[in-house]
C-alpha atoms as a PDB file:
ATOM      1  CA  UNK A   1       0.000   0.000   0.000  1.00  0.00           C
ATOM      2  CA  UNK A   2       1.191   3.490  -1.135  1.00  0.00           C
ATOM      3  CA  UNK A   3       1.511   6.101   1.581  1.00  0.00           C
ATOM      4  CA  UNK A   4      -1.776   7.861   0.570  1.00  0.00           C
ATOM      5  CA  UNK A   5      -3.585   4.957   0.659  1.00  0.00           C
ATOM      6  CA  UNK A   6      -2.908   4.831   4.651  1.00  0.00           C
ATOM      7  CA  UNK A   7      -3.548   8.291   5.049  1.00  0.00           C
ATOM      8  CA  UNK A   8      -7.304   7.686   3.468  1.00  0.00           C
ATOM      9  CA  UNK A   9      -8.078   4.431   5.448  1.00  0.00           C
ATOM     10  CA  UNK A  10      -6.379   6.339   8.917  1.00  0.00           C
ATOM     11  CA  UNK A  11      -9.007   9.096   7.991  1.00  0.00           C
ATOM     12  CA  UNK A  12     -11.829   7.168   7.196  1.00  0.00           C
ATOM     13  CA  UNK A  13     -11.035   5.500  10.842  1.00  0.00           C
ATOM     14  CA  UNK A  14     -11.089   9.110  12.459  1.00  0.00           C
ATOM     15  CA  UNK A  15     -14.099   9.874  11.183  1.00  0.00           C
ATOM     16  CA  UNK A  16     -16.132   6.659  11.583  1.00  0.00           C
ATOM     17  CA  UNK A  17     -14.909   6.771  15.522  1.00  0.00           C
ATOM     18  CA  UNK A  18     -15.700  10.555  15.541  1.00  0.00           C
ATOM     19  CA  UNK A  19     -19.548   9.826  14.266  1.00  0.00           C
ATOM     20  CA  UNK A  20     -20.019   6.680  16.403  1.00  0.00           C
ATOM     21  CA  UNK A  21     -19.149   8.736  19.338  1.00  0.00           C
ATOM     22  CA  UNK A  22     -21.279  11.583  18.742  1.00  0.00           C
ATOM     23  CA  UNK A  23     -24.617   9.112  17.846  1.00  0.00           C
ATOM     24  CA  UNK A  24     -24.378   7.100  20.648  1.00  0.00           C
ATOM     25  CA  UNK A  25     -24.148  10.231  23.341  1.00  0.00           C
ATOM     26  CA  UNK A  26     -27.134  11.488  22.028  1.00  0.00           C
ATOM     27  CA  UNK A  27     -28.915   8.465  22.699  1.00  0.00           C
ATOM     28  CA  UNK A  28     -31.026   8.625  26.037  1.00  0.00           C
ATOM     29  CA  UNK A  29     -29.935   6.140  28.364  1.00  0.00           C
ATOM     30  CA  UNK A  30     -33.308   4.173  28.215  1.00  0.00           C
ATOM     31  CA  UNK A  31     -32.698   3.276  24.438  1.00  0.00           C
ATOM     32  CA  UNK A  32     -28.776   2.311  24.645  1.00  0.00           C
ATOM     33  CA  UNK A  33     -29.403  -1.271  25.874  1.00  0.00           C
ATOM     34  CA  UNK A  34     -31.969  -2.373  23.635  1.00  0.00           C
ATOM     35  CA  UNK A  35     -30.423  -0.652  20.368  1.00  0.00           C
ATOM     36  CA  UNK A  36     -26.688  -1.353  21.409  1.00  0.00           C
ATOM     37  CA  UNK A  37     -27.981  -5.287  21.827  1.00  0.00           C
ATOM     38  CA  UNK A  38     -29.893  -5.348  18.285  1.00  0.00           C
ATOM     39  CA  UNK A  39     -26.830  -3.622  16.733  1.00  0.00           C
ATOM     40  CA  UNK A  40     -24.493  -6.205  17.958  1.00  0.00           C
ATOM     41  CA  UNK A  41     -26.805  -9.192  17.078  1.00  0.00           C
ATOM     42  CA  UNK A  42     -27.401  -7.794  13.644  1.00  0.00           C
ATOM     43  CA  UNK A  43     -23.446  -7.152  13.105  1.00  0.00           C
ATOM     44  CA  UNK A  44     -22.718 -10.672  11.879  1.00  0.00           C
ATOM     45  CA  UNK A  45     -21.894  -9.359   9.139  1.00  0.00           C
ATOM     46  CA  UNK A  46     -18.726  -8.285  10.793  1.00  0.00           C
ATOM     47  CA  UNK A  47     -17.571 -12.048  10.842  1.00  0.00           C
ATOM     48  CA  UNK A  48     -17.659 -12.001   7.015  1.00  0.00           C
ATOM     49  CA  UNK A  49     -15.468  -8.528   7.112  1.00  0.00           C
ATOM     50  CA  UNK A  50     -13.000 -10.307   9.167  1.00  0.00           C
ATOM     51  CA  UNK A  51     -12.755 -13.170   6.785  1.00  0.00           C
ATOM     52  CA  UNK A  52     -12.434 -11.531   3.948  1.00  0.00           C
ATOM     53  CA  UNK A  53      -9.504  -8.898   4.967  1.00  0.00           C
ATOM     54  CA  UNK A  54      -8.040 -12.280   6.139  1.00  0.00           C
ATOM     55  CA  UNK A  55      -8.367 -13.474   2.592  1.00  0.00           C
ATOM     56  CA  UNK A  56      -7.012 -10.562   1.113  1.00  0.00           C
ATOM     57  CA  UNK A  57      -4.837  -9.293   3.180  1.00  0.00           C
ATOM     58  CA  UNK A  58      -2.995 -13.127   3.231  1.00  0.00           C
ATOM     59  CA  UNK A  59      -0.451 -12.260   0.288  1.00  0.00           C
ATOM     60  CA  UNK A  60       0.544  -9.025   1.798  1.00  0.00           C
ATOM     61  CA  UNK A  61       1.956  -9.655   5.629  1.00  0.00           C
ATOM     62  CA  UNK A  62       2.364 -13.543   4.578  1.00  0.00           C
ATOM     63  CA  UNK A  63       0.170 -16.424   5.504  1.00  0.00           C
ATOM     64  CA  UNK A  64       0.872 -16.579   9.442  1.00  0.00           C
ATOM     65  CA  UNK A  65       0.174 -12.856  10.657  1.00  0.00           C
ATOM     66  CA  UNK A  66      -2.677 -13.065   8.402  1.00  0.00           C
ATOM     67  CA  UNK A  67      -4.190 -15.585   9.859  1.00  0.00           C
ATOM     68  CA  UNK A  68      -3.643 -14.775  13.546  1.00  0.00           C
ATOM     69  CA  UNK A  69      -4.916 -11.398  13.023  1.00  0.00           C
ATOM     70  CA  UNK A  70      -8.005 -12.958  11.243  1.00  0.00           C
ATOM     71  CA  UNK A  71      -8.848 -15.614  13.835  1.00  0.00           C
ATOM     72  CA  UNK A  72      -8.847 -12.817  16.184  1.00  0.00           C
ATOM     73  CA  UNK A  73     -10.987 -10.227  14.068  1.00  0.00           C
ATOM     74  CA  UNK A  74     -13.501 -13.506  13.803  1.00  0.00           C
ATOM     75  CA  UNK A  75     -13.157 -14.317  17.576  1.00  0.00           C
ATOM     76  CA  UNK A  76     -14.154 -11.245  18.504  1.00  0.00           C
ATOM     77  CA  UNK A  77     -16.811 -10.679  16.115  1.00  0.00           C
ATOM     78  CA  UNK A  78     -18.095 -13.810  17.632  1.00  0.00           C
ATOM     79  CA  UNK A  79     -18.333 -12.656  20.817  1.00  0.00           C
ATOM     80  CA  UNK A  80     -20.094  -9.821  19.553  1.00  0.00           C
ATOM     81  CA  UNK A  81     -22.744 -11.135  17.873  1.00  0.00           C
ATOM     82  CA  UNK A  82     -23.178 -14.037  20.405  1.00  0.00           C
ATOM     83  CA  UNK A  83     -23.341 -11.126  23.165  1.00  0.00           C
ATOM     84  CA  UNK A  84     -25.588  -9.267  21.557  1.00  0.00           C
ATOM     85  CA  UNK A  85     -27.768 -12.411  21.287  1.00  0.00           C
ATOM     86  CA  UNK A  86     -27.863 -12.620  24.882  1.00  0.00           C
ATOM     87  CA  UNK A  87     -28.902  -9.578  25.702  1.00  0.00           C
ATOM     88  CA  UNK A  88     -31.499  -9.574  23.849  1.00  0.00           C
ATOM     89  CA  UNK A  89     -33.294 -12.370  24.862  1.00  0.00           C
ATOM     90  CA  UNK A  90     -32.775 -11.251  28.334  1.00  0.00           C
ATOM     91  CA  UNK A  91     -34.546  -8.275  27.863  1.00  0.00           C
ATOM     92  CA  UNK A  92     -37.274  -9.990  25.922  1.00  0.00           C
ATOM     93  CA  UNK A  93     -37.319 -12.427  28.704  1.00  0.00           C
ATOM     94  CA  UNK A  94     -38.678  -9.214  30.754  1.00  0.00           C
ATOM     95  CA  UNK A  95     -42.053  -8.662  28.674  1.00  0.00           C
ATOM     96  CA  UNK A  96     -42.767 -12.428  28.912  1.00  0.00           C
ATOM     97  CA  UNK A  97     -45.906 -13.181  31.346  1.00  0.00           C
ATOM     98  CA  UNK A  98     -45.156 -15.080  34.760  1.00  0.00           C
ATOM     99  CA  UNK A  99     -47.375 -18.364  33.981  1.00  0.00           C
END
């Protein structure tokens, strides 16, 4: 990768922190569990990220770092999405009726 090609992706970083930041303080605390737990259970998606860069990214550093950084980008997607599973149905577990 060339130089500016860092400096865009380093940017595009910056910015993407910068606006998650500034949408989640606006949210009222009341909200922040239940969207924070759909938004983790819905970002599987990050799993298939994580595989991909591995793919790609597996003639550049060679085939060990890329795969030790990719197991760990999928690990802890995992845990994300598995986590945000969890949550969930703990909070729908609230609305069920005592029968």
């Amino acid at each position: 990768m060339d130089t500016g090609a860092i400096l865009m992706l380093i940017y595009v970083f910056v910015l993407a922190c910068f606006a998650g930041y500034q949408l989640i303080s606006k949210v009222p605390p009341t909200l922040h569990t239940p969207l924070m737990s759909g938004a983790n259970a819905i970002s599987g998606i990050t799993i298939l990220g994580a595989m991909l860069a591995t793919r790609e990214a597996a003639g550049q550093w060679g085939p060990h770092a890329s795969t030790i950084v990719g197991f760990f980008a999928v690990v802890l997607a995992s845990i994300n999405v598995v986590g945000g599973f969890m949550v969930t149905d703990r909070m729908m577990g609230m609305f069920k009726s005592k029968g």
